[in-house]
Protein backbone atom coordinates (compact mmCIF):
# COMPACT_ATOMS: atom_id res chain seq x y z
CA UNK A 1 -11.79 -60.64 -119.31
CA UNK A 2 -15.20 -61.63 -120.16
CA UNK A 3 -16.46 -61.86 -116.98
CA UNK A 4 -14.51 -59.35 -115.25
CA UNK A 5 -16.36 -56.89 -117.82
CA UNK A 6 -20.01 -58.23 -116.70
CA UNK A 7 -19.35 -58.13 -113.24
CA UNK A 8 -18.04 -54.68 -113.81
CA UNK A 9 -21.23 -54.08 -115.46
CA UNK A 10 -23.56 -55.85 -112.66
CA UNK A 11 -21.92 -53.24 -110.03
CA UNK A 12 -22.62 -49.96 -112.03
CA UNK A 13 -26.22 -51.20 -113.18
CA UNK A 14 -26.76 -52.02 -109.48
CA UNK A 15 -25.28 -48.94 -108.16
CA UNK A 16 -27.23 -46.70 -110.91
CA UNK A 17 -29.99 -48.53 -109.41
CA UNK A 18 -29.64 -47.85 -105.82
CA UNK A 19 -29.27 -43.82 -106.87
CA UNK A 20 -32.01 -43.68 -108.45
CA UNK A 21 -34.07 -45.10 -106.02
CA UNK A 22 -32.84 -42.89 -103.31
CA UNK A 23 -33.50 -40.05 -105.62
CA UNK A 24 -36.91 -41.42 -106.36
CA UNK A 25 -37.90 -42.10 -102.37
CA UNK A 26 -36.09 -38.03 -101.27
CA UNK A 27 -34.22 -38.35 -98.08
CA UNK A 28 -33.59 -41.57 -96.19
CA UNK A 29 -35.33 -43.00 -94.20
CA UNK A 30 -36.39 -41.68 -90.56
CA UNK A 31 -34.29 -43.68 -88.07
CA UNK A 32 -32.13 -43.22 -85.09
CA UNK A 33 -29.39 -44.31 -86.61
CA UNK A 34 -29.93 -42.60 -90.18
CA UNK A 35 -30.37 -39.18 -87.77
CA UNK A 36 -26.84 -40.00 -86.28
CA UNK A 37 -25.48 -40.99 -89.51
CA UNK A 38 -25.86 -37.98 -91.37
CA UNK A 39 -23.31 -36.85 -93.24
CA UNK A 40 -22.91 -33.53 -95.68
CA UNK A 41 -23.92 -34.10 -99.05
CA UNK A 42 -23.74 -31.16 -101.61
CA UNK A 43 -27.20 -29.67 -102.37
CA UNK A 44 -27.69 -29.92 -106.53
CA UNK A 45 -27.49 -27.07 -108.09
CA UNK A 46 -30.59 -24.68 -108.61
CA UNK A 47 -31.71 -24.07 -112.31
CA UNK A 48 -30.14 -21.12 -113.59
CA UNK A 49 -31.97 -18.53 -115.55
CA UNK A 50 -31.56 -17.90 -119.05
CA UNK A 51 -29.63 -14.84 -119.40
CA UNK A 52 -30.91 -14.34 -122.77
CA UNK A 53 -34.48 -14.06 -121.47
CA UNK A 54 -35.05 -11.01 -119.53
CA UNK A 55 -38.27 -11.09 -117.24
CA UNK A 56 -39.95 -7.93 -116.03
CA UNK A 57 -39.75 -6.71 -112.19
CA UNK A 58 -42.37 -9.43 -110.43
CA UNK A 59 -44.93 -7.38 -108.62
CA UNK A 60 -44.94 -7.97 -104.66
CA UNK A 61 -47.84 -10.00 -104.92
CA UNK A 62 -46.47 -12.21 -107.43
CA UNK A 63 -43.60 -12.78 -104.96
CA UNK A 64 -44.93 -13.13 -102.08
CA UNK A 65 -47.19 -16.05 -104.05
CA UNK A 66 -44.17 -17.62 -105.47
CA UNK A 67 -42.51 -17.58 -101.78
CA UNK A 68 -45.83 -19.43 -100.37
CA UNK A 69 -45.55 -22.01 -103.18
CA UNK A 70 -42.22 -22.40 -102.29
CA UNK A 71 -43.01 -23.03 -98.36
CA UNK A 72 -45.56 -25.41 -99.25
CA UNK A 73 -43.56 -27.02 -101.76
CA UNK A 74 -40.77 -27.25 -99.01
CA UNK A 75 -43.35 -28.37 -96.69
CA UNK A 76 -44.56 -31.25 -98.57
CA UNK A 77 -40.79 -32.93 -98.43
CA UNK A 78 -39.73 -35.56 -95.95
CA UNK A 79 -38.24 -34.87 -92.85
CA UNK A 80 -34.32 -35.35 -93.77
CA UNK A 81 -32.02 -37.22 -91.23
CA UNK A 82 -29.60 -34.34 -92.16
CA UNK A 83 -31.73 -31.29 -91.69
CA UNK A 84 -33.18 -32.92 -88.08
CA UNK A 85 -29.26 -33.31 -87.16
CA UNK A 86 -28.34 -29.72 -88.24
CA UNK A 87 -31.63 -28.17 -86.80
CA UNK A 88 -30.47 -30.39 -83.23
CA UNK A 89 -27.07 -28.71 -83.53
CA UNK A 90 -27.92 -25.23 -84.04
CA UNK A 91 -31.06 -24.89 -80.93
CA UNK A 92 -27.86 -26.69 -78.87
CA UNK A 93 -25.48 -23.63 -79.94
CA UNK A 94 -28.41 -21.19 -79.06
CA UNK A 95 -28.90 -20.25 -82.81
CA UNK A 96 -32.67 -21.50 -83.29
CA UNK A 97 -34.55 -22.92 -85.86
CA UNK A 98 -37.43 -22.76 -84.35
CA UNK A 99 -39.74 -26.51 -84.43
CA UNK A 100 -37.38 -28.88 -85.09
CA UNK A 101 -38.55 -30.33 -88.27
CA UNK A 102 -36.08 -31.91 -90.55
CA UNK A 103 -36.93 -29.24 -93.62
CA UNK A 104 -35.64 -26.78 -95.09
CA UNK A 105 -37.89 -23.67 -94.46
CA UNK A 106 -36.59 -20.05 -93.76
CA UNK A 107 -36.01 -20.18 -89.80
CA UNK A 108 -33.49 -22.73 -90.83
CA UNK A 109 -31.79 -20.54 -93.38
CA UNK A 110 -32.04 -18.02 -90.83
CA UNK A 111 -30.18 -19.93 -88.25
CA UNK A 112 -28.16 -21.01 -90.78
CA UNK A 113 -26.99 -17.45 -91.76
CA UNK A 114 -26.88 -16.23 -87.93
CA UNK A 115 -24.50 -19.21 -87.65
CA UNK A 116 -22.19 -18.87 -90.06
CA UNK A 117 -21.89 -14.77 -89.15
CA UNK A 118 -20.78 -15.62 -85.64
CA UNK A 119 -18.57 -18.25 -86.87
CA UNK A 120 -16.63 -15.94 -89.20
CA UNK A 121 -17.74 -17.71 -92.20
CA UNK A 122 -18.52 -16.61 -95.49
CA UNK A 123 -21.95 -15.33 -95.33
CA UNK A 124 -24.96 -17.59 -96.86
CA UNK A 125 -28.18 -18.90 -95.45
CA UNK A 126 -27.26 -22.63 -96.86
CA UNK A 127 -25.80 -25.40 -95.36
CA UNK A 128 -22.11 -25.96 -96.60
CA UNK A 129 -19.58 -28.26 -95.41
CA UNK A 130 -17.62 -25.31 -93.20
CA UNK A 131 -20.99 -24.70 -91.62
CA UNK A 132 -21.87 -28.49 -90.69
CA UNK A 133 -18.43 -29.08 -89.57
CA UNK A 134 -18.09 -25.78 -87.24
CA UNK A 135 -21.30 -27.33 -86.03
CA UNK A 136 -20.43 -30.80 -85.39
CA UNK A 137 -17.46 -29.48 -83.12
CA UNK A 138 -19.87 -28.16 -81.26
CA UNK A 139 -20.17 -31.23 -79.20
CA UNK A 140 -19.72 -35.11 -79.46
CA UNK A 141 -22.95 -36.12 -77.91
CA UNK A 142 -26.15 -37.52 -79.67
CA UNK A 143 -28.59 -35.61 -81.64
CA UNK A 144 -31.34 -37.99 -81.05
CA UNK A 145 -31.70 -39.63 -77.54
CA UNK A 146 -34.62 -42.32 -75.94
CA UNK A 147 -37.16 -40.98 -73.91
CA UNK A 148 -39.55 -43.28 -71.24
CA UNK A 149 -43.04 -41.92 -71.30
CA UNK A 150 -44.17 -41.65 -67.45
CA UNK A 151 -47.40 -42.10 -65.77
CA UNK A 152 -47.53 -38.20 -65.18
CA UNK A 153 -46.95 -37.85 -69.51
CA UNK A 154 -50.05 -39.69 -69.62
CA UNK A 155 -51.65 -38.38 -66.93
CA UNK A 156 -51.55 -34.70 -67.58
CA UNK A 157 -53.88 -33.21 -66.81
CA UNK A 158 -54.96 -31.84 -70.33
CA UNK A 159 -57.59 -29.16 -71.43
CA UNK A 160 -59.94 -31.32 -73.53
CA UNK A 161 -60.71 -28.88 -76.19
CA UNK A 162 -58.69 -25.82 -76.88
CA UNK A 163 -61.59 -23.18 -77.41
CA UNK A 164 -60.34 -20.77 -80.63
CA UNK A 165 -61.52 -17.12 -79.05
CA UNK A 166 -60.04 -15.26 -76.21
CA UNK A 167 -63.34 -14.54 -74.52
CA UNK A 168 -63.93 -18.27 -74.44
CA UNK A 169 -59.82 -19.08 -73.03
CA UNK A 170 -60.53 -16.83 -70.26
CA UNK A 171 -63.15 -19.88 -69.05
CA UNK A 172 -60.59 -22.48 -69.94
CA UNK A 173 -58.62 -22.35 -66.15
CA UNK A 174 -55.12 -23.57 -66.49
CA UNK A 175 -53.54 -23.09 -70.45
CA UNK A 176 -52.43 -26.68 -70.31
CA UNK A 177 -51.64 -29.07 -72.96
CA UNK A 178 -54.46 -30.59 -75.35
CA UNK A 179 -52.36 -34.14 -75.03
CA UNK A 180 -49.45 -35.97 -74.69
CA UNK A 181 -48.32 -35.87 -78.15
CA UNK A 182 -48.56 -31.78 -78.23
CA UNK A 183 -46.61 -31.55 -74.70
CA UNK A 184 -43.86 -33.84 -75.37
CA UNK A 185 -42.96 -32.89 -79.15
CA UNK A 186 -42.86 -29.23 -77.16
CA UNK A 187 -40.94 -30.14 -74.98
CA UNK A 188 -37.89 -31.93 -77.07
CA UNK A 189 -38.62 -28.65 -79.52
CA UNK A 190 -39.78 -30.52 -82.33
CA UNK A 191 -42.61 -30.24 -84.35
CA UNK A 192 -45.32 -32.26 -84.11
CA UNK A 193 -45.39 -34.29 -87.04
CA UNK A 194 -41.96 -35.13 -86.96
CA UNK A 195 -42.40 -36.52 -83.50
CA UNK A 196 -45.34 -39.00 -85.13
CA UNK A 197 -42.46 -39.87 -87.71
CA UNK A 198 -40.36 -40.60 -85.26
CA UNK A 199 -42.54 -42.85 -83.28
CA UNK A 200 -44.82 -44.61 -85.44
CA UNK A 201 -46.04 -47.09 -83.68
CA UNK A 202 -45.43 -45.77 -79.89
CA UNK A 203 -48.75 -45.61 -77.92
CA UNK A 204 -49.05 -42.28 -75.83
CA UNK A 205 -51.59 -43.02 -73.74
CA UNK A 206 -49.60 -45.42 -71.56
CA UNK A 207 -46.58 -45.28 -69.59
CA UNK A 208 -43.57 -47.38 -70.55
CA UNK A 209 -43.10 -46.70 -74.21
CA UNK A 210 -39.68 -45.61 -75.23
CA UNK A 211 -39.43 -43.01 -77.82
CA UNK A 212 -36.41 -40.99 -79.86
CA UNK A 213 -36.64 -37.28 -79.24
CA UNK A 214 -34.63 -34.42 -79.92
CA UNK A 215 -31.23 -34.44 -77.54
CA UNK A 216 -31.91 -31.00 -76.46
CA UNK A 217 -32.57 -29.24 -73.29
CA UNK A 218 -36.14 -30.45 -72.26
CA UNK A 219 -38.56 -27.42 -72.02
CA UNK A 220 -38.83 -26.25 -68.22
CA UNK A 221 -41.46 -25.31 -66.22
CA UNK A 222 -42.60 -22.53 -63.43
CA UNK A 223 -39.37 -19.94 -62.52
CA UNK A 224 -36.00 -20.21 -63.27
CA UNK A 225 -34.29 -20.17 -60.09
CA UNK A 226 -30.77 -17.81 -60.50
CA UNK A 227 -32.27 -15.47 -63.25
CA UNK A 228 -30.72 -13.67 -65.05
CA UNK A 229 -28.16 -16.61 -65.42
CA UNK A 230 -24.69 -16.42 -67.30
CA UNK A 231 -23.95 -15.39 -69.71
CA UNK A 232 -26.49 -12.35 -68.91
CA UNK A 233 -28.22 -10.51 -71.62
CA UNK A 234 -27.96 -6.60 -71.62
CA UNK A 235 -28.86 -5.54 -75.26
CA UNK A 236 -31.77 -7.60 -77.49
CA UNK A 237 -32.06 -6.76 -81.22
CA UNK A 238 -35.19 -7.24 -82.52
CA UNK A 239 -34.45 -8.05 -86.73
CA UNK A 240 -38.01 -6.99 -88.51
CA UNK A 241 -36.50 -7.77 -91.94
CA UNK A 242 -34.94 -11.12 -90.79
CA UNK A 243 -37.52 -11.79 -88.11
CA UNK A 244 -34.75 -12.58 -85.74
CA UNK A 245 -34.34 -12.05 -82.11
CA UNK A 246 -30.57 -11.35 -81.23
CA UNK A 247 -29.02 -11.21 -77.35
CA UNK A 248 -26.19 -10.12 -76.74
CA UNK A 249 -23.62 -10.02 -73.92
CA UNK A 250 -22.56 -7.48 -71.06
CA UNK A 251 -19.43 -7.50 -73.67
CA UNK A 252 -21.00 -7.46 -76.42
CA UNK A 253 -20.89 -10.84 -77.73
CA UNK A 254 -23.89 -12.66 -79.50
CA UNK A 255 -24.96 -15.06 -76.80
CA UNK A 256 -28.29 -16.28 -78.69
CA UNK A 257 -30.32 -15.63 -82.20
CA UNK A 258 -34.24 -16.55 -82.62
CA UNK A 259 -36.77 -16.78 -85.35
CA UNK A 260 -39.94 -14.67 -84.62
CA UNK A 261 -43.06 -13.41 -85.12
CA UNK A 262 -42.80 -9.78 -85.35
CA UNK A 263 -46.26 -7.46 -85.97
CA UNK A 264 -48.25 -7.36 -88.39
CA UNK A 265 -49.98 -4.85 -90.67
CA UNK A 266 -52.83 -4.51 -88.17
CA UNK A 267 -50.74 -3.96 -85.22
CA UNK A 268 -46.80 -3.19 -86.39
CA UNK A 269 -44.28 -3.79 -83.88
CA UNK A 270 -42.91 -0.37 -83.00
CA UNK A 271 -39.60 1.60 -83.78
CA UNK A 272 -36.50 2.94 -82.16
CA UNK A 273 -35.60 1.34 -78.58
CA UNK A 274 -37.28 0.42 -75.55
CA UNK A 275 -35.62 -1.11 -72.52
CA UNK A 276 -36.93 -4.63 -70.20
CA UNK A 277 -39.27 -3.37 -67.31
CA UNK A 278 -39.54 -6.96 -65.62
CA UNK A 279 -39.71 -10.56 -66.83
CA UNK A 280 -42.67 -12.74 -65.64
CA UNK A 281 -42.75 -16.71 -65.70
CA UNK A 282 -45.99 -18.62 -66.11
CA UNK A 283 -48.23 -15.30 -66.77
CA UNK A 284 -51.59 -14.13 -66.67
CA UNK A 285 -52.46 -12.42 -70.05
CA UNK A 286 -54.98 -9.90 -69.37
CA UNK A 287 -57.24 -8.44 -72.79
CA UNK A 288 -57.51 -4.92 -72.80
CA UNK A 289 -60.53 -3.44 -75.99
CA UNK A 290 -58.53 -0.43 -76.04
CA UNK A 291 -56.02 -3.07 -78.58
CA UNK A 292 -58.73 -3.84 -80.58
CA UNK A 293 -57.48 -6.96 -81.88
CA UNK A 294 -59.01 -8.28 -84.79
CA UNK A 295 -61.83 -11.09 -84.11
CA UNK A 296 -62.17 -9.90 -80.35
CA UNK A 297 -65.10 -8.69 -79.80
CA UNK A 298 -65.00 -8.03 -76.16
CA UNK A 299 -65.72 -4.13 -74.33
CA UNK A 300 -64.69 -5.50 -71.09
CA UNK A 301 -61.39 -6.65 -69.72
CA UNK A 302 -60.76 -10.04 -69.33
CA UNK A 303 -58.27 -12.49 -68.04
CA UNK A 304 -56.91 -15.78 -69.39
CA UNK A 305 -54.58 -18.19 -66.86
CA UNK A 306 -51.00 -19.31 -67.22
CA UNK A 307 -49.88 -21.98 -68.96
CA UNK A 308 -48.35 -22.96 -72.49
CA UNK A 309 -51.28 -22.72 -74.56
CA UNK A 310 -51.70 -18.79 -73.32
CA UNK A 311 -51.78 -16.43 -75.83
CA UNK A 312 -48.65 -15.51 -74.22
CA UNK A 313 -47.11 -18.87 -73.70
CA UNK A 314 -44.53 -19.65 -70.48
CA UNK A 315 -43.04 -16.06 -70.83
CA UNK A 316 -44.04 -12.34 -70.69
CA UNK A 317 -40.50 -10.29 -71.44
CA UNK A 318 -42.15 -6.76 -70.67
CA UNK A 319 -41.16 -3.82 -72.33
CA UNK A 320 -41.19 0.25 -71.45
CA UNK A 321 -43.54 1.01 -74.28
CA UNK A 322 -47.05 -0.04 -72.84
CA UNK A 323 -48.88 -3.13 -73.67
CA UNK A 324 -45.90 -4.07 -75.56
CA UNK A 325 -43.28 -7.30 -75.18
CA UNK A 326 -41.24 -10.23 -75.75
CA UNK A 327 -43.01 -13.25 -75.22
CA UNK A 328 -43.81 -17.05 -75.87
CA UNK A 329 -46.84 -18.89 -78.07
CA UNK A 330 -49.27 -21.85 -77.91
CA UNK A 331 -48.27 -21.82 -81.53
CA UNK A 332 -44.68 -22.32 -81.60
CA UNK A 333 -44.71 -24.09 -85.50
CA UNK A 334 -46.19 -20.87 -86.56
CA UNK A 335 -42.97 -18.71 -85.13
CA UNK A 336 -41.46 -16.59 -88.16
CA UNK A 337 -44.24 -17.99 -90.12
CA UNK A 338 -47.15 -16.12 -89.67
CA UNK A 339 -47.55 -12.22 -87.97
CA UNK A 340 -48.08 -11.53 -84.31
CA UNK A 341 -50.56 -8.99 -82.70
CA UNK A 342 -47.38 -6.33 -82.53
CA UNK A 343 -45.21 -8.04 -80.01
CA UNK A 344 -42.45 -10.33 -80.43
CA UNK A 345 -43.44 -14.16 -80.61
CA UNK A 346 -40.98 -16.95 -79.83
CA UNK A 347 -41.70 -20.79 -79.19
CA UNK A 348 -42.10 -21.10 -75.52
CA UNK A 349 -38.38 -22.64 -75.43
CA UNK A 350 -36.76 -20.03 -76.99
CA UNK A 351 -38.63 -17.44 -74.94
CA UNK A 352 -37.85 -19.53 -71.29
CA UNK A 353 -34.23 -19.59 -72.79
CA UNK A 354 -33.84 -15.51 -73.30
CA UNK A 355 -36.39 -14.43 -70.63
CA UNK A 356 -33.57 -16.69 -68.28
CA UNK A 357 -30.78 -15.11 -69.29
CA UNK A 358 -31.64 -11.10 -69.90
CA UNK A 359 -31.22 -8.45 -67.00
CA UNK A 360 -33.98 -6.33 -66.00
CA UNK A 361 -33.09 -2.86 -68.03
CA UNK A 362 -31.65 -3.99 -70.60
CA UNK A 363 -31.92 -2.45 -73.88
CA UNK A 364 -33.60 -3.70 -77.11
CA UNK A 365 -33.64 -2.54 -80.50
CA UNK A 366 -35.83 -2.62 -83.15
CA UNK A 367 -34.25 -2.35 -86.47
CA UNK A 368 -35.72 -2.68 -89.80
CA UNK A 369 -33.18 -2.22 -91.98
């Protein structure tokens, strides 16, 4: 009996242990196979205010600083096997969360919530276990998959340094790539850190080395033959509180939902409803001084080539009210982060995946309610 109650007592001291050393270390550890793995766990419990203290109405200032603590406390976390599966899942169903980077952050919440509306669920921008299941049906194959880099990955060719003002890009030539590491983490939709934290010790400037990316539709390139492919896009709502892009079907149905950068107090994105006057692959992005961007100092018209690192990215979704659209970014990290010179900004993926699907005149919204 003795011994049956010390070896009882070895197991619980030894599984205490192993707890607390997960909780001490955060998420797991950044494999393949932990990625695969993942399984729901139930998020703890946020501290509850005391309902006997009563604070005062936070000024906007106060809570806009607690929301960029917040972010950069979220920021600061691992990359969680969980949160890279779920953020695989959801770009796979068309509901985006932006750079796939294995945090929570609030295009994830926003996918999240997009998610769990078109799957009839209750409504929340967490993940629960109806939400990861619905998504897990989704499909049976991998989130993460192995990728061979080729002589052309290393190759490029690559603009050597990315100058920071227009005037100077329109000298550039081709908006290409900086390097491998920033055109194949685009590519697989992932940010670029968690690509490094994927491949620690995977040298990109050979061909040969095998590395785990993102199972997601690889980022394409020039025009998409077919467009406007099924299911075709006929109405796009453009969310300025949620800083979500919605697309919707001939019949109404919610084909596709977007974080996105959406104005900004220089330049607002405007009101009411405009409709698509043509969609343009690989474009030239052409500065006029008459929009008096800020930090441009320019009196002359100018003209920066195609390419991802545009200030237009891979797409240009034009719109009926002038010098206004729907296109993509050499930023895509920053999407639904940070404002936009009053057009809407998706990653280059997400804009490639709309600007595919939606039908010359088709209507889009802009709600801010």
């Amino acid at each position: 009996m003795e011994r049956a109650w010390m070896r009882g007592a070895l197991a619980a001291l030894s599984v205490w242990s192993a707890a607390a050393q997960a909780a001490e270390s955060g998420a797991p550890d950044l494999t393949r196979e932990a990625i695969e793995n993942a399984a729901f766990r139930e998020a703890p419990e946020e501290t509850k205010p005391d309902k006997a203290s009563k604070p005062g109405k936070k000024s906007k200032k106060e809570a806009e600083a607690r929301k960029e603590a917040e972010a950069k406390k979220d920021a600061e976390k691992k990359p969680d096997p969980l949160l890279v599966k779920v953020q695989v899942l959801l770009d796979r169903a068309r509901f985006s969360p932006g750079a796939i980077d294995g945090r929570d952050g609030e295009n994830l919440r926003g996918a999240l919530k997009a998610f769990a509306a078109a799957q009839g669920l209750p409504e929340g921008d967490r993940l629960t276990r109806e939400i990861f299941d619905r998504l897990q049906a989704t499909g049976k194959e991998p989130v993460v998959t192995q990728y061979t880099i080729t002589e052309e990955d290393v190759k490029g060719p690559f603009v050597e340094k990315m100058p920071p003002k227009m005037e100077e890009q329109a000298e550039v030539g081709p908006m290409r790539y900086t390097n491998t590491r920033e055109m194949l983490a685009e590519r697989f939709h992932m940010q670029r850190d968690l690509f490094s934290a994927l491949n620690p010790n995977v040298p990109l400037d050979k061909a040969g080395g095998t590395l785990v990316v993102a199972a997601v539709p690889p980022l394409g390139e020039g025009k998409v033959e077919g467009a406007p492919v099924t299911p075709k896009v006929t109405r796009i709502e453009v969310d300025k509180r949620t800083k979500r892009v919605r697309a919707f079907a001939e019949d109404g149905k919610l084909t596709a939902d977007y974080p996105a950068s959406i104005g900004s107090s220089e330049k607002p994105a405007p009101d009411g409803s405009a409709k698509v006057k043509a969609v343009a692959f690989d474009p030239w992005y052409t500065y006029n001084p008459k929009y008096q961007f800020k930090g441009v100092k320019a009196t002359k018209k100018f003209s920066i080539h195609p390419g991802p690192n545009s200030p237009v990215g891979l797409v240009w979704i034009d719109l009926s009210i002038p010098s206004y659209g729907i296109h993509g970014t050499p930023e895509p990290e920053k999407v639904g982060k940070t404002e936009s010179h009053g057009c809407i900004r998706l990653t280059n993926w997400d804009a490639r995946d709309l600007a595919s699907h939606t039908k010359k005149g088709a209507k889009v919204e802009f709600l801010d309610k």
